[in-house]
Protein backbone atom coordinates (compact mmCIF):
# COMPACT_ATOMS: atom_id res chain seq x y z
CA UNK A 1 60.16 -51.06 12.13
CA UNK A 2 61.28 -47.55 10.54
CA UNK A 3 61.60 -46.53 7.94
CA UNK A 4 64.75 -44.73 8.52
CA UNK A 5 66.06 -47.95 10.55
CA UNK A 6 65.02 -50.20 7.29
CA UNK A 7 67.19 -48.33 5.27
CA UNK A 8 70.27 -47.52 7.23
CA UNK A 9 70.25 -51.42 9.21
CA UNK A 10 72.92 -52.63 7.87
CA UNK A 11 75.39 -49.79 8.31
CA UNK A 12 74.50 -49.30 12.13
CA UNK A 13 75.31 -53.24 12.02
CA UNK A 14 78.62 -52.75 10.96
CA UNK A 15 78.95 -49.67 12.66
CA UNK A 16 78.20 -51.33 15.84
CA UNK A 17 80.45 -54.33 15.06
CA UNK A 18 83.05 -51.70 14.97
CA UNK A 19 82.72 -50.07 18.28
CA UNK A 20 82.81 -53.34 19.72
CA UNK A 21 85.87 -54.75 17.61
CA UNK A 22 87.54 -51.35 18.96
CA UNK A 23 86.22 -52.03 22.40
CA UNK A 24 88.01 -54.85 22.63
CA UNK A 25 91.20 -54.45 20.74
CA UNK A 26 91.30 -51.38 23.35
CA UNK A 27 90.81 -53.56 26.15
CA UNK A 28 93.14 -56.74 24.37
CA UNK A 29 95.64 -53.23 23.91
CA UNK A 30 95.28 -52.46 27.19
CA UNK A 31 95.91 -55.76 28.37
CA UNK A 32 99.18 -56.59 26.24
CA UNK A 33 100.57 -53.11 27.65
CA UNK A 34 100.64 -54.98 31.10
CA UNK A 35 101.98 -58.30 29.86
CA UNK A 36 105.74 -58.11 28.53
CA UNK A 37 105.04 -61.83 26.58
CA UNK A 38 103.97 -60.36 23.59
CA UNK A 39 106.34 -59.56 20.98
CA UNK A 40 106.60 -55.84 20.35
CA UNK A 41 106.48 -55.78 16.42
CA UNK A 42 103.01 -58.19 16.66
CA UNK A 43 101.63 -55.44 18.71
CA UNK A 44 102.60 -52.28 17.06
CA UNK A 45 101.27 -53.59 13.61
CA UNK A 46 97.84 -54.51 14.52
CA UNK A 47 97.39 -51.22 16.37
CA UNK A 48 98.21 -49.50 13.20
CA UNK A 49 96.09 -51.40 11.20
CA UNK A 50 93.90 -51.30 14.06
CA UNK A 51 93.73 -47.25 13.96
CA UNK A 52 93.20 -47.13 10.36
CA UNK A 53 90.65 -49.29 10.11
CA UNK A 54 88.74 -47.22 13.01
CA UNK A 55 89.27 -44.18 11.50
CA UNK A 56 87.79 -44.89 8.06
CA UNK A 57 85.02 -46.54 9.64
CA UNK A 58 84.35 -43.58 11.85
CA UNK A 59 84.83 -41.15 8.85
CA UNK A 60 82.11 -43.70 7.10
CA UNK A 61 79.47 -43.35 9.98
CA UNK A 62 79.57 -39.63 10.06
CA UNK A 63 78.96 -39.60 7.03
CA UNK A 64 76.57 -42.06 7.13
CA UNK A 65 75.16 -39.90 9.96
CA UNK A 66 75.31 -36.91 8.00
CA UNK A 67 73.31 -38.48 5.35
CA UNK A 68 70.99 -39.96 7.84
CA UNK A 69 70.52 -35.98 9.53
CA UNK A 70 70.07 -34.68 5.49
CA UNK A 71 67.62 -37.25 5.05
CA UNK A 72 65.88 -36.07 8.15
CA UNK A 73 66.55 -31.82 7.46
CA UNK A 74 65.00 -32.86 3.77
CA UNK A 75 61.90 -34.81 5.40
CA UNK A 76 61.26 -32.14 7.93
CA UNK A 77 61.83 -29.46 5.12
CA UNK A 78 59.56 -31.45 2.93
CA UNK A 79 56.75 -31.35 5.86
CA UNK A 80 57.40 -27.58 6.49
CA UNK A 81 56.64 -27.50 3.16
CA UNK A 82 53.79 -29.71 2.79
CA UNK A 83 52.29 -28.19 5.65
CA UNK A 84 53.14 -24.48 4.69
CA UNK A 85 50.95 -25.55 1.31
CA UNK A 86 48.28 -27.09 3.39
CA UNK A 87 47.99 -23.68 5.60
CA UNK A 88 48.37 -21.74 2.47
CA UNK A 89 45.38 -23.96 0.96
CA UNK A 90 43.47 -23.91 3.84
CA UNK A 91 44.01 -19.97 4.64
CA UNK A 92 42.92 -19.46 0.59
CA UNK A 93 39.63 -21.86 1.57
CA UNK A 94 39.49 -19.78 4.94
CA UNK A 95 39.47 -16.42 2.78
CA UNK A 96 37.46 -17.84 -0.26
CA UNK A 97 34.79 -19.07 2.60
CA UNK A 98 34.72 -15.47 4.57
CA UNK A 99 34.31 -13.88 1.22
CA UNK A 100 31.11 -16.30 0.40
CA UNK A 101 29.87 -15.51 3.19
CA UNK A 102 30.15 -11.83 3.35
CA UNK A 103 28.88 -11.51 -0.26
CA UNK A 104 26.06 -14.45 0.64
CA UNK A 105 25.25 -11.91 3.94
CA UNK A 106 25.45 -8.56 1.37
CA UNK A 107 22.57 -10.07 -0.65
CA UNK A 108 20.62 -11.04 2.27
CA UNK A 109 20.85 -7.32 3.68
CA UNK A 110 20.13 -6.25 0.17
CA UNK A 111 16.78 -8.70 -0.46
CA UNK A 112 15.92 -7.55 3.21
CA UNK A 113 16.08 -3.82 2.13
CA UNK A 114 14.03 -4.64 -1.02
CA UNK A 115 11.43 -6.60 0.64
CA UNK A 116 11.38 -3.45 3.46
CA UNK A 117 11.24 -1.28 0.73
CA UNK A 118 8.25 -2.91 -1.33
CA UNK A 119 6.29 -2.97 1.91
CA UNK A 120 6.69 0.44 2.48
CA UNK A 121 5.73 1.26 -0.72
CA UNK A 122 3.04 -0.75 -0.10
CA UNK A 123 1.66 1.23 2.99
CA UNK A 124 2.54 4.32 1.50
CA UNK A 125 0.17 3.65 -1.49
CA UNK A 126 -2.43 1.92 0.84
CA UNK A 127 -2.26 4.92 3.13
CA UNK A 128 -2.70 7.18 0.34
CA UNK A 129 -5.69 5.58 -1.00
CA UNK A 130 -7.12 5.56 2.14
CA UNK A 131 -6.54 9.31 2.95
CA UNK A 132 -7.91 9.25 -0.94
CA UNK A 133 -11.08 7.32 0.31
CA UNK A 134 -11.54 9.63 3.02
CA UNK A 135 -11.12 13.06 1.35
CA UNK A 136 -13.75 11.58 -1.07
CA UNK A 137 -16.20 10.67 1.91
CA UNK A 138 -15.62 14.37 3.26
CA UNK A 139 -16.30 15.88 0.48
CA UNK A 140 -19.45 13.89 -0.53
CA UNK A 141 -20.40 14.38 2.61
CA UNK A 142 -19.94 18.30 2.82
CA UNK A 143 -21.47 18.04 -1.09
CA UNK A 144 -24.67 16.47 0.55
CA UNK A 145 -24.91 18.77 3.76
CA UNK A 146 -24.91 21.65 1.19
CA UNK A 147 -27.31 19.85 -1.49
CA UNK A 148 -29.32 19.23 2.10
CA UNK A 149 -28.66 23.08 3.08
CA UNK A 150 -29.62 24.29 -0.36
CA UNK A 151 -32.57 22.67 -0.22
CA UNK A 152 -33.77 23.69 2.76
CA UNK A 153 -33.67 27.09 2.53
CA UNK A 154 -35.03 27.04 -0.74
CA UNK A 155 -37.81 25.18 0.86
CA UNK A 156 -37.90 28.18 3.08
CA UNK A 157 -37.66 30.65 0.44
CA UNK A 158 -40.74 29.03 -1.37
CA UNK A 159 -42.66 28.81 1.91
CA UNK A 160 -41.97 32.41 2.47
CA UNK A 161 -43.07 32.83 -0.71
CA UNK A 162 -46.46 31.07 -0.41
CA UNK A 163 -47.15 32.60 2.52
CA UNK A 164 -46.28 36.24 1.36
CA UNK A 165 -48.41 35.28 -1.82
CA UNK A 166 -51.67 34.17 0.16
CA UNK A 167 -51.16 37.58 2.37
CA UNK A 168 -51.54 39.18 -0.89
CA UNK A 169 -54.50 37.17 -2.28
CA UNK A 170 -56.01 37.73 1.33
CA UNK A 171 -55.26 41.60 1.37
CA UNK A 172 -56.95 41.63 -2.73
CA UNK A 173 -59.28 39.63 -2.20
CA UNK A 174 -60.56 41.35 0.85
CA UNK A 175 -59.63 45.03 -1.04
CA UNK A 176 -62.11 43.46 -3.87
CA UNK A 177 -64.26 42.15 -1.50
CA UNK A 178 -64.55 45.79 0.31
CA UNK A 179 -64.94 47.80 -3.37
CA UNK A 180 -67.38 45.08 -4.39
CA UNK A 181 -69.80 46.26 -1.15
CA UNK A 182 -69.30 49.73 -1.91
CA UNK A 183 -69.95 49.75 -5.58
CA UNK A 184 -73.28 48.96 -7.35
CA UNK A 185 -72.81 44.95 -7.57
CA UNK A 186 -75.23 44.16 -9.75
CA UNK A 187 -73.47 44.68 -13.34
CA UNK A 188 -70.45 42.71 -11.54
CA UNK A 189 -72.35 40.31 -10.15
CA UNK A 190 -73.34 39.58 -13.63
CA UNK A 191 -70.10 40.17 -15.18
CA UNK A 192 -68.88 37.24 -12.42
CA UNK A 193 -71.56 34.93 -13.24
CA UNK A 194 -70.57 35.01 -17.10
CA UNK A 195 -66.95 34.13 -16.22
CA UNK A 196 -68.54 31.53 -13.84
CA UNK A 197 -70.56 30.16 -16.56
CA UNK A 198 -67.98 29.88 -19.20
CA UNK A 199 -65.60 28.24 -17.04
CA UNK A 200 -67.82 25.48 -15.97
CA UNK A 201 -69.13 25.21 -19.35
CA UNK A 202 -65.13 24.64 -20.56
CA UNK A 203 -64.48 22.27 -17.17
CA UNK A 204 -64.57 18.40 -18.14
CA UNK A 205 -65.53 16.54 -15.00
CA UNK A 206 -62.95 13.96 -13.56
CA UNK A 207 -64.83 11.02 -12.65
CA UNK A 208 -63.19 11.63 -9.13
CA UNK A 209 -64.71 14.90 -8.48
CA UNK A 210 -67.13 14.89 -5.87
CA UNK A 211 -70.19 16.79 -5.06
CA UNK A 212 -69.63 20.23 -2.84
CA UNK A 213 -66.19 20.95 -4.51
CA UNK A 214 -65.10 24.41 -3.72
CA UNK A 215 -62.08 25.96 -5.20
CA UNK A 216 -61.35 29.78 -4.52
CA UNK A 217 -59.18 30.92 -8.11
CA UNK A 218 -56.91 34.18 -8.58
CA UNK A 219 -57.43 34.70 -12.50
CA UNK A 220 -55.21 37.21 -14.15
CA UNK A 221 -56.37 38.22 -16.98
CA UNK A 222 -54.96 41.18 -19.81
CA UNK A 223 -57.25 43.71 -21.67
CA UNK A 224 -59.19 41.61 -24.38
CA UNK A 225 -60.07 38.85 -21.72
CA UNK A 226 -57.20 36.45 -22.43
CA UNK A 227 -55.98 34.58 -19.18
CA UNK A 228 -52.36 34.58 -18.23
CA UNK A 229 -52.31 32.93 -15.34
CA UNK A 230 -54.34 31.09 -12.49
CA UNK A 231 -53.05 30.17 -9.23
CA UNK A 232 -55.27 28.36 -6.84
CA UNK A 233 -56.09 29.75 -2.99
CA UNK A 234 -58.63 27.44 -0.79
CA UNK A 235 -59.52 24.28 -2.32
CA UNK A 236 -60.79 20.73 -1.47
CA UNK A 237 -59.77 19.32 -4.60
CA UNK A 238 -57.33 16.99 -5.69
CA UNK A 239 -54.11 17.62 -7.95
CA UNK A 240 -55.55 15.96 -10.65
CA UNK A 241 -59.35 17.81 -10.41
CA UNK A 242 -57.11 21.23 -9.84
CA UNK A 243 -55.45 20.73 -13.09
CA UNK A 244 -58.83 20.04 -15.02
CA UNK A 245 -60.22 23.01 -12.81
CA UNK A 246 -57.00 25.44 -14.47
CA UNK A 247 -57.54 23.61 -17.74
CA UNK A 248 -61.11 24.73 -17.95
CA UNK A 249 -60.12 28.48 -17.57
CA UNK A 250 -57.53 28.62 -19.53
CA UNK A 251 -59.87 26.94 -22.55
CA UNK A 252 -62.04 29.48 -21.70
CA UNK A 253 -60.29 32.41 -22.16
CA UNK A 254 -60.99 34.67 -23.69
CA UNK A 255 -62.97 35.55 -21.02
CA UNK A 256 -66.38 37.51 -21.42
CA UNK A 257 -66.34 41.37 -21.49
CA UNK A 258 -68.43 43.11 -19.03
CA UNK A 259 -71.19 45.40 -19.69
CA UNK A 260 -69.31 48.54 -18.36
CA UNK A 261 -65.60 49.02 -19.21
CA UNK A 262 -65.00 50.06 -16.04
CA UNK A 263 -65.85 47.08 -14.21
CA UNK A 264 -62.85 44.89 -16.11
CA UNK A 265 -59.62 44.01 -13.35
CA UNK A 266 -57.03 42.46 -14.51
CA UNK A 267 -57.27 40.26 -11.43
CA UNK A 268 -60.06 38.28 -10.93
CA UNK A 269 -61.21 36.30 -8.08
CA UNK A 270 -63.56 33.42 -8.99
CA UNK A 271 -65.46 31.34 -6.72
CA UNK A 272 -65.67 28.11 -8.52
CA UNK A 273 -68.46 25.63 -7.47
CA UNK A 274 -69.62 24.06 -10.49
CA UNK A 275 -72.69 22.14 -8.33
């Protein structure tokens, strides 16, 4: 049952006792108006009592009924309520939930940017040290080619050199060979053999050297007979036997004076063949 029936049974009981007490004293009423047998003071004083009786109990139900409809206004005013607080509560958690979640997708977007931004540092220092890595490679590179260049014209230069220096040997040694025919030879022929002999005499053997060694030498020599320099033209020797060979004529200077003062060169070409 009700709640609101639980509480208000009793009244609607008696209310609806009423309306059918008045029911039928209207239709009793009614009734005796049509039959002359009843007395007339009998029926006038229960109608008035009648009335009265009706009209308090009718005041009593409206405002029973009134107090039944206040109950209601105050229930549905308390649900209004209630449910006004439960939208307010749940439009709060609504709000408190959208901020969460914008400020939950803020520091996403915000980690995403830092993460994007690391990696780019990343390949921005990556790519620098390889551009680094490369501009190191050129350049060691172009270094080398121009070490390589150097080099080879210096090799060149020195050939050149060689070459232009054996000309000149050739061209003295066949200008000494011509003034040696024309001029008496026989005081430079002896003057050549004393050079020849204190050479050989100043030459320690290398246990290498072989018999029929040949070396063709371009002495130069200042006034007083001291040696300044050797250089070596044709030779079958080795490094090592060369180097005893310039040894020997450097020990031996100073070399021997010749017989005539006019017969001394600065530059002497020897023929060595100590066998």
């Amino acid at each position: 049952m009700p709640p609101f029936l639980r509480e208000h049974l009793v009244p609607m009981g008696w209310a609806t006792a009423l309306h059918a007490g008045l029911l039928v004293m209207l239709t009793v009423s009614f009734a005796l108006q049509r039959t002359p047998v009843i007395p007339p003071h009998i029926s006038i004083k229960a109608t008035v009592v009648d009335e009265g009786a009706i009209r308090a109990e009718q005041q009593r139900l409206q405002e029973a009924e009134r107090a039944v409809q206040r109950q209601r206004d105050q229930e549905l005013a308390d649900k209004r309520r209630a449910a006004e607080l439960e939208q307010q509560r749940l439009d709060q958690l609504r709000v408190q939930q959208e901020q969460a979640a914008k400020v939950a997708q803020e520091r996403k977007l915000a980690e995403e940017r830092q993460v994007a931004a690391e990696r780019k540092r990343q390949a921005e220092a990556e790519q620098q040290r390889k551009e680094a890595a490369a501009a190191a490679e050129q350049k060691r590179k172009q270094e080398e080619a121009r070490k390589q260049e150097a080099e080879r014209v210096a090799a060149e230069k020195r050939r050149a050199e060689e070459k232009r220096q054996a000309e000149l040997q050739a061209e003295l040694a066949s200008a000494l060979a011509e003034e040696e025919g024309i001029r008496n030879s026989g005081a430079r022929e002896q003057y050549a053999a004393l050079i020849q002999q204190r050479v050989t005499r100043n030459w320690i053997r290398p246990p290498e050297a072989r018999a029929g060694l040949r070396c063709e030498l371009f002495v130069t020599q200042i006034p007083g007979g001291e040696v300044v320099a050797v250089k070596f033209g044709s030779c079958n020797a080795s490094d090592t036997i060369k180097r005893s060979i310039e040894a020997a004529v450097f020990k031996a200077s100073p070399l021997p004076k010749p017989s005539d003062p006019s017969l001394f060169e600065r530059n002497l070409v020897l023929d060595f063949r100590p066998d």
